[in-house]
C-alpha atoms as a PDB file:
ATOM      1  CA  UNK A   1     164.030  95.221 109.689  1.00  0.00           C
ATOM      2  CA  UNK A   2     163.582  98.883 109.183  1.00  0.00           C
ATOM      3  CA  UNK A   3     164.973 101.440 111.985  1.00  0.00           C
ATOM      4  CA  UNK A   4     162.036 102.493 114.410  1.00  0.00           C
ATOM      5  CA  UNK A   5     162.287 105.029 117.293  1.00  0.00           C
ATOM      6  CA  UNK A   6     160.997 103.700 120.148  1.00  0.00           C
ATOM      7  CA  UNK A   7     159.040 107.155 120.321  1.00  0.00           C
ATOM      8  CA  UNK A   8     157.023 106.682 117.171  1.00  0.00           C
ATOM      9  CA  UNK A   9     155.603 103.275 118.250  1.00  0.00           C
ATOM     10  CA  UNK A  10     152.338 102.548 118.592  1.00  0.00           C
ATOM     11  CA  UNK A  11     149.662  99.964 119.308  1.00  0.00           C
ATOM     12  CA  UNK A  12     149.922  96.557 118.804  1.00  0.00           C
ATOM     13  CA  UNK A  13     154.542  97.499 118.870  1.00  0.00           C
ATOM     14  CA  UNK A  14     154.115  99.053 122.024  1.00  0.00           C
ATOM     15  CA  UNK A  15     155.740  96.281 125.144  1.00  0.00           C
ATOM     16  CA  UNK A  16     155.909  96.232 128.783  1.00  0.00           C
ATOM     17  CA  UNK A  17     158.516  97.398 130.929  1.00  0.00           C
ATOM     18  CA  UNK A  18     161.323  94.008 131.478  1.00  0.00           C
ATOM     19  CA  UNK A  19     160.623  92.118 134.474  1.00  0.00           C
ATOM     20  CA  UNK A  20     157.359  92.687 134.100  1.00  0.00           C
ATOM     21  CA  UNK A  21     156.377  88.479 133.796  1.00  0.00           C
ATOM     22  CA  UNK A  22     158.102  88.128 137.145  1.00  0.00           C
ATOM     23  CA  UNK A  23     156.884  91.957 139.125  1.00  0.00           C
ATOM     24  CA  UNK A  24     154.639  91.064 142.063  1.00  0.00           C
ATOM     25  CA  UNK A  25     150.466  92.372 141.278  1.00  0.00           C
ATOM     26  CA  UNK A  26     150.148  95.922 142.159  1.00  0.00           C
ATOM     27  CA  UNK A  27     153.980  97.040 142.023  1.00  0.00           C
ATOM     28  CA  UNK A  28     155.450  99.609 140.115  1.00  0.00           C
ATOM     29  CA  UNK A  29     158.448  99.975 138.521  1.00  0.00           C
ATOM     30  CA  UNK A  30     160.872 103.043 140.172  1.00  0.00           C
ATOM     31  CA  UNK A  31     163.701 103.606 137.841  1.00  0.00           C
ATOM     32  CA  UNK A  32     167.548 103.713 139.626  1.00  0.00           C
ATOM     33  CA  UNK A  33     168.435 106.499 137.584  1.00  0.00           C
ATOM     34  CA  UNK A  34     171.551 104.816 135.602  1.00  0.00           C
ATOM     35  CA  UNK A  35     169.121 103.414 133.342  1.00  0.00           C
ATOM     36  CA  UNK A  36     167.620 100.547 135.260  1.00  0.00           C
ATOM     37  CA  UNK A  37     165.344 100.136 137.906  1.00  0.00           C
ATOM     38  CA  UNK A  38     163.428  97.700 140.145  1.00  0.00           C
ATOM     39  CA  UNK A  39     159.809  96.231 140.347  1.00  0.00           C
ATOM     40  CA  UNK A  40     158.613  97.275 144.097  1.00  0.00           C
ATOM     41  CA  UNK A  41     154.873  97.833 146.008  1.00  0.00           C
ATOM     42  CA  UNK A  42     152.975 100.118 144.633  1.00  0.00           C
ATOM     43  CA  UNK A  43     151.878 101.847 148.305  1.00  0.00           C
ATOM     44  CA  UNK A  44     151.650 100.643 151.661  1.00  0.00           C
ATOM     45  CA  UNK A  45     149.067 101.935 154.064  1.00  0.00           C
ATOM     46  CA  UNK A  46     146.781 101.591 157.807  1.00  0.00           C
ATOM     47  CA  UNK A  47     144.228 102.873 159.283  1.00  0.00           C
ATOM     48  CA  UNK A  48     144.154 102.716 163.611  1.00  0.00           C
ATOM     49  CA  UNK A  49     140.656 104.040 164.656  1.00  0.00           C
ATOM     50  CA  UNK A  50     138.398 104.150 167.679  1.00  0.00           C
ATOM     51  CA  UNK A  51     135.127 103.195 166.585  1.00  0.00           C
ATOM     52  CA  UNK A  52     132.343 106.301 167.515  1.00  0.00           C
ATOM     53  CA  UNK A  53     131.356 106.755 170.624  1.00  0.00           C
ATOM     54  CA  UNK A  54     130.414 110.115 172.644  1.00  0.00           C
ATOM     55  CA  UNK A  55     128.300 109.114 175.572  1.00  0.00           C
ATOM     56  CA  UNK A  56     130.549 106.582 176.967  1.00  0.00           C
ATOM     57  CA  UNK A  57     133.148 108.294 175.286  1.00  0.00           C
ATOM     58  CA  UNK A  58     135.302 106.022 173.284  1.00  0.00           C
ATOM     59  CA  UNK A  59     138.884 107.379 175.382  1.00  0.00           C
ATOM     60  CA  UNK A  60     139.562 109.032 178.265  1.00  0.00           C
ATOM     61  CA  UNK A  61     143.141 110.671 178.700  1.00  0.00           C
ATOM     62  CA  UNK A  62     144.597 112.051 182.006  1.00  0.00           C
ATOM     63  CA  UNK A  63     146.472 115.286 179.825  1.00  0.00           C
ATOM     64  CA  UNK A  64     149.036 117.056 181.528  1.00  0.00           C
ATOM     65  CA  UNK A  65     151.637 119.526 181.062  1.00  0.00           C
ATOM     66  CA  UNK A  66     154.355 117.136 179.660  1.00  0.00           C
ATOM     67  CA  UNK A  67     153.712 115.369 176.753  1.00  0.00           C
ATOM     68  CA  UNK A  68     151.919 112.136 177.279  1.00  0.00           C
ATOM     69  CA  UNK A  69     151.495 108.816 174.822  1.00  0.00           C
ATOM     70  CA  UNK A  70     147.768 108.323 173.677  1.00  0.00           C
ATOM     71  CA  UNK A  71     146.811 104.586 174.606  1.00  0.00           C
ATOM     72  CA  UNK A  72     143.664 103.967 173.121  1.00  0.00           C
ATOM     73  CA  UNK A  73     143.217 100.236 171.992  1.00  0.00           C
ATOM     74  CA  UNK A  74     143.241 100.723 167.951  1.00  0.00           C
ATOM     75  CA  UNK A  75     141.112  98.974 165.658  1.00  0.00           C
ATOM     76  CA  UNK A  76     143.063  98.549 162.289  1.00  0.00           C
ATOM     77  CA  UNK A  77     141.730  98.249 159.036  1.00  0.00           C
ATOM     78  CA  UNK A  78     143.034  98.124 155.877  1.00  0.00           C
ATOM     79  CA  UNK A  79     146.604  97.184 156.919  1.00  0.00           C
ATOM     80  CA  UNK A  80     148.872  96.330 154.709  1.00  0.00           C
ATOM     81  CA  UNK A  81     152.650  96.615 155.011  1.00  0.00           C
ATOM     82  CA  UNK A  82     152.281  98.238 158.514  1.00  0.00           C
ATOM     83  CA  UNK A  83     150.463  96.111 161.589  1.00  0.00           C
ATOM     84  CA  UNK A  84     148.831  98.016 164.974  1.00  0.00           C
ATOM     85  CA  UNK A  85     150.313  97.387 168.534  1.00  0.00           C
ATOM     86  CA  UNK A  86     149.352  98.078 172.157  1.00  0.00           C
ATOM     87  CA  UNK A  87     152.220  97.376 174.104  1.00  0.00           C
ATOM     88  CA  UNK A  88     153.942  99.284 175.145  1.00  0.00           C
ATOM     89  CA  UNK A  89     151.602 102.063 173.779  1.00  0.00           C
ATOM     90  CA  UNK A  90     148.857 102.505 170.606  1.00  0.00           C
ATOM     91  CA  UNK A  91     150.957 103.014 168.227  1.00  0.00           C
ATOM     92  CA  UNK A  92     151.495 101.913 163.788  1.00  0.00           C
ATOM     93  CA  UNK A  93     154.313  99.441 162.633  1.00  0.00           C
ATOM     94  CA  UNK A  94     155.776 100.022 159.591  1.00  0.00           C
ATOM     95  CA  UNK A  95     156.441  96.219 158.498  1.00  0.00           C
ATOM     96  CA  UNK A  96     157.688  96.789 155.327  1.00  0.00           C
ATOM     97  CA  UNK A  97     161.102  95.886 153.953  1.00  0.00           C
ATOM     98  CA  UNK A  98     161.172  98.851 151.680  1.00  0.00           C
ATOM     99  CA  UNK A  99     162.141 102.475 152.741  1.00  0.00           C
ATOM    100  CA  UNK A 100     159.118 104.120 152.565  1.00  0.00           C
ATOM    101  CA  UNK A 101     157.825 108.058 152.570  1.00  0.00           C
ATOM    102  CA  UNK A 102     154.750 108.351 154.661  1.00  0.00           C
ATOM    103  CA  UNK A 103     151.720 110.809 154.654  1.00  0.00           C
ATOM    104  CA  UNK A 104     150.250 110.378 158.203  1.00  0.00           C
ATOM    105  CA  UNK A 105     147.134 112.013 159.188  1.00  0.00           C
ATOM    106  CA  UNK A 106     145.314 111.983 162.599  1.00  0.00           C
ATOM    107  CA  UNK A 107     141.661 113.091 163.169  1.00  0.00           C
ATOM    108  CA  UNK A 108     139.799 112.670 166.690  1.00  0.00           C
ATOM    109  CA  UNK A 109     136.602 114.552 168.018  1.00  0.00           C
ATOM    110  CA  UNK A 110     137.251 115.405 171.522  1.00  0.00           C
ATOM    111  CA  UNK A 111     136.314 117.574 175.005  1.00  0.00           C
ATOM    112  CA  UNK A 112     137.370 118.596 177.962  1.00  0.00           C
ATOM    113  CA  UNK A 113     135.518 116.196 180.641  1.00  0.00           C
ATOM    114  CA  UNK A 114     134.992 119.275 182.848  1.00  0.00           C
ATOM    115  CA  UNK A 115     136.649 122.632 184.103  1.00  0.00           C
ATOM    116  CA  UNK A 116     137.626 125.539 181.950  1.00  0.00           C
ATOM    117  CA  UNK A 117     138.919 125.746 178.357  1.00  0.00           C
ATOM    118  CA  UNK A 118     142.377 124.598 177.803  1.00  0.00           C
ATOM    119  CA  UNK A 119     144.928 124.459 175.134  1.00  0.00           C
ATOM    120  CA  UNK A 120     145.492 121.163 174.177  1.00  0.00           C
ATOM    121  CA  UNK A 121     148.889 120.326 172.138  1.00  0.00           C
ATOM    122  CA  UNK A 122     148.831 117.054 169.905  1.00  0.00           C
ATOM    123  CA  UNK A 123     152.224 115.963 168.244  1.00  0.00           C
ATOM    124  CA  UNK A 124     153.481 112.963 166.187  1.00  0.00           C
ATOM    125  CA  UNK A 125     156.086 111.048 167.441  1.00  0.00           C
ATOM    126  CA  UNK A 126     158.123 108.438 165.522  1.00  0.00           C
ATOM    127  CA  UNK A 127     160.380 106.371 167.632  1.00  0.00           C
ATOM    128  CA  UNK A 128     160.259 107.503 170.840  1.00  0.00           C
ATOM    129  CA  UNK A 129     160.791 111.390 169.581  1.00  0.00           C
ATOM    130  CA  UNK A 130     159.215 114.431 168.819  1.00  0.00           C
ATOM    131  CA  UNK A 131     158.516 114.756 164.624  1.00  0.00           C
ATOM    132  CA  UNK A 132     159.253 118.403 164.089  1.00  0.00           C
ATOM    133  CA  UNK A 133     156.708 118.459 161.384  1.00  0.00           C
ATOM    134  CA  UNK A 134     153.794 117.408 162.869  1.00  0.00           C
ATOM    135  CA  UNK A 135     152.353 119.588 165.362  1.00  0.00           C
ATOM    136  CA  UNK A 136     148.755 121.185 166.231  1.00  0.00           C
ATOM    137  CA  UNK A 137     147.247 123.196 169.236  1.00  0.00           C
ATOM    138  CA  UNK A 138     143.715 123.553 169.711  1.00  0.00           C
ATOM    139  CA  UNK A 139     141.217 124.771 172.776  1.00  0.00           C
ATOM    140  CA  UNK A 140     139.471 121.526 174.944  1.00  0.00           C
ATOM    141  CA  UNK A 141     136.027 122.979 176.317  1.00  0.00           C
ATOM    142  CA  UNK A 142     134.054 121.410 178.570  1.00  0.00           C
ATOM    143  CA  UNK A 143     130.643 120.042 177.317  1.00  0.00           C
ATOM    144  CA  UNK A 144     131.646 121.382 173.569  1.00  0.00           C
ATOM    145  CA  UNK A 145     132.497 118.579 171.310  1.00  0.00           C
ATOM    146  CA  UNK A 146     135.271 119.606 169.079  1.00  0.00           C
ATOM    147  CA  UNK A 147     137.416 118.247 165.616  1.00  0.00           C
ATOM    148  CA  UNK A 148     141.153 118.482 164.918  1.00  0.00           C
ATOM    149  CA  UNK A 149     143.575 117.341 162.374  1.00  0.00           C
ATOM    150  CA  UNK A 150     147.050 116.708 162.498  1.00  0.00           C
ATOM    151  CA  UNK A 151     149.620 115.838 159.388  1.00  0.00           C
ATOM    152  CA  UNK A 152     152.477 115.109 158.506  1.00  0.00           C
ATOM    153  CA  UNK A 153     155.355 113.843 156.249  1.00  0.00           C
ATOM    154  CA  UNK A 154     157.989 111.562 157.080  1.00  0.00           C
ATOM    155  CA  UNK A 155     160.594 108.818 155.642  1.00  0.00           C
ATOM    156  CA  UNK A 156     159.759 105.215 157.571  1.00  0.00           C
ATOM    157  CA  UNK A 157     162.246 102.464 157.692  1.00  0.00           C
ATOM    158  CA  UNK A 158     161.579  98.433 158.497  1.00  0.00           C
ATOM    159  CA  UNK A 159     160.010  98.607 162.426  1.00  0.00           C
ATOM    160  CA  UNK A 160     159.474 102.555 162.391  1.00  0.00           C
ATOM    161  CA  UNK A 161     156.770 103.763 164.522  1.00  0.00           C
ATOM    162  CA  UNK A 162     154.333 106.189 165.030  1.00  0.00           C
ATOM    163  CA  UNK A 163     152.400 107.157 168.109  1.00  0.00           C
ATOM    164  CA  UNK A 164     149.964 110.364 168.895  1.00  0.00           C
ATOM    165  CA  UNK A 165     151.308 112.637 172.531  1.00  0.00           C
ATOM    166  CA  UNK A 166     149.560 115.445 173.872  1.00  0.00           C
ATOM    167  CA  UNK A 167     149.799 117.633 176.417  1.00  0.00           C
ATOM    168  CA  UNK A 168     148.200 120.475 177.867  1.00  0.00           C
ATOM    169  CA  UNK A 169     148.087 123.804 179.285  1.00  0.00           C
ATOM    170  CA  UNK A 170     147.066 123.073 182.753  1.00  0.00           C
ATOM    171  CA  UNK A 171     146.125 119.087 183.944  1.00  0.00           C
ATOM    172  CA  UNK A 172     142.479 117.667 182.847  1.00  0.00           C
ATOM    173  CA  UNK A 173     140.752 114.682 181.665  1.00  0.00           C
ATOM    174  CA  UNK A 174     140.477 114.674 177.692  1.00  0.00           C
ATOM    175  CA  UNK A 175     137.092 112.515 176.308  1.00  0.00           C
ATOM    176  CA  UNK A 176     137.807 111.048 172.790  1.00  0.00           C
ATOM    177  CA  UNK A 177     134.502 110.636 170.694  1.00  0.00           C
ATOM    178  CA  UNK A 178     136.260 109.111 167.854  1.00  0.00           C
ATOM    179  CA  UNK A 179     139.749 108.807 166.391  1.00  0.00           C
ATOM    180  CA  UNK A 180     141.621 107.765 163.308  1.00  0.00           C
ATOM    181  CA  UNK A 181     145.487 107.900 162.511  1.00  0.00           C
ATOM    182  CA  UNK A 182     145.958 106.816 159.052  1.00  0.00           C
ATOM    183  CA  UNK A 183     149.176 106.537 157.449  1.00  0.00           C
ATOM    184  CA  UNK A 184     149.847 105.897 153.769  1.00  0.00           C
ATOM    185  CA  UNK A 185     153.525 104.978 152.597  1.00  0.00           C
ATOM    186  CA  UNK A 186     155.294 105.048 149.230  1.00  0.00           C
ATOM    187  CA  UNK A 187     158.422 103.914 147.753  1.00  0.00           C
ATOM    188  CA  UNK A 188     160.841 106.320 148.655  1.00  0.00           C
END
């Protein structure tokens, strides 16, 4: 048998990474950097929305001037790897055994229900606390249907969380069109 560098191989010589008879559909295979590696998920991901709805509206949110969990009741679609809850608040599951980096992303329409403008503060918590990284303020008019984003990056663990708080610059009542917090998680 002749001596062939891997490198110069080409189709039909060409194989698949070991393990690969036994890897699960979709994963991928993350090296360990000592020259091995493991078979994992290829992603994990969720989406928690509130279905459209301005006259009614879909949420209403007593804001005040301390940060305050949104509680809407989430549909979820597309979960897989993380589940929804409402108890004790809205918030995503990471279910997952695998440590995880996330990409989360929250988009809502909103208004102020009535009064003057206010600045409205939305955050990203993850466990109960503030996530430095994911922070947004924007102006609530009344009547004046408005869009925001929010983003952020974080690591997630087995049973991390994620919840939306806002709060504003003086008390009012916040209407929610429409909302959708989407997070997407890879191997870390």
């Amino acid at each position: 048998m002749a001596n062939v560098n891997h490198s110069t191989l080409t189709d039909p010589y060409l194989h698949e990474p070991k393990g690969v008879a036994s890897a699960a559909t979709g994963s991928v295979y993350v090296s360990d950097g000592s020259g091995s590696g493991d078979w994992t998920k290829a992603h994990s991901h969720i989406n928690g929305y509130l279905p459209f709805d301005a006259t009614t509206p879909a949420y209403q949110h007593s804001v005040t001037t301390s940060y305050t969990v949104l509680d809407p009741t989430f549909s979820t679609l597309l979960a897989d790897g993380f589940s929804g809850a409402s108890s004790p608040n809205a918030r995503l599951i990471y279910t997952d055994t695998q440590a995880a980096t996330a990409f989360c992303n929250f988009a809502f329409n909103f208004k102020q229900a009535s009064g003057s403008s206010v600045n409205l503060e939305v955050v990203f918590y993850k466990n109960g606390s503030l996530l430095s990284n994911g922070h947004i303020i924007a102006t609530a008019a009344s009547g004046e249907w408005r869009s925001a984003t929010l983003s952020a990056m974080t690591s997630l663990a087995t049973d991390d969380y994620i919840e939306i708080f806002v709060k504003g610059s003086a008390s009012f009542t916040l209407d929610v069109a429409a909302a959708s917090l989407t997070i997407q998680g890879v191997p870390s």
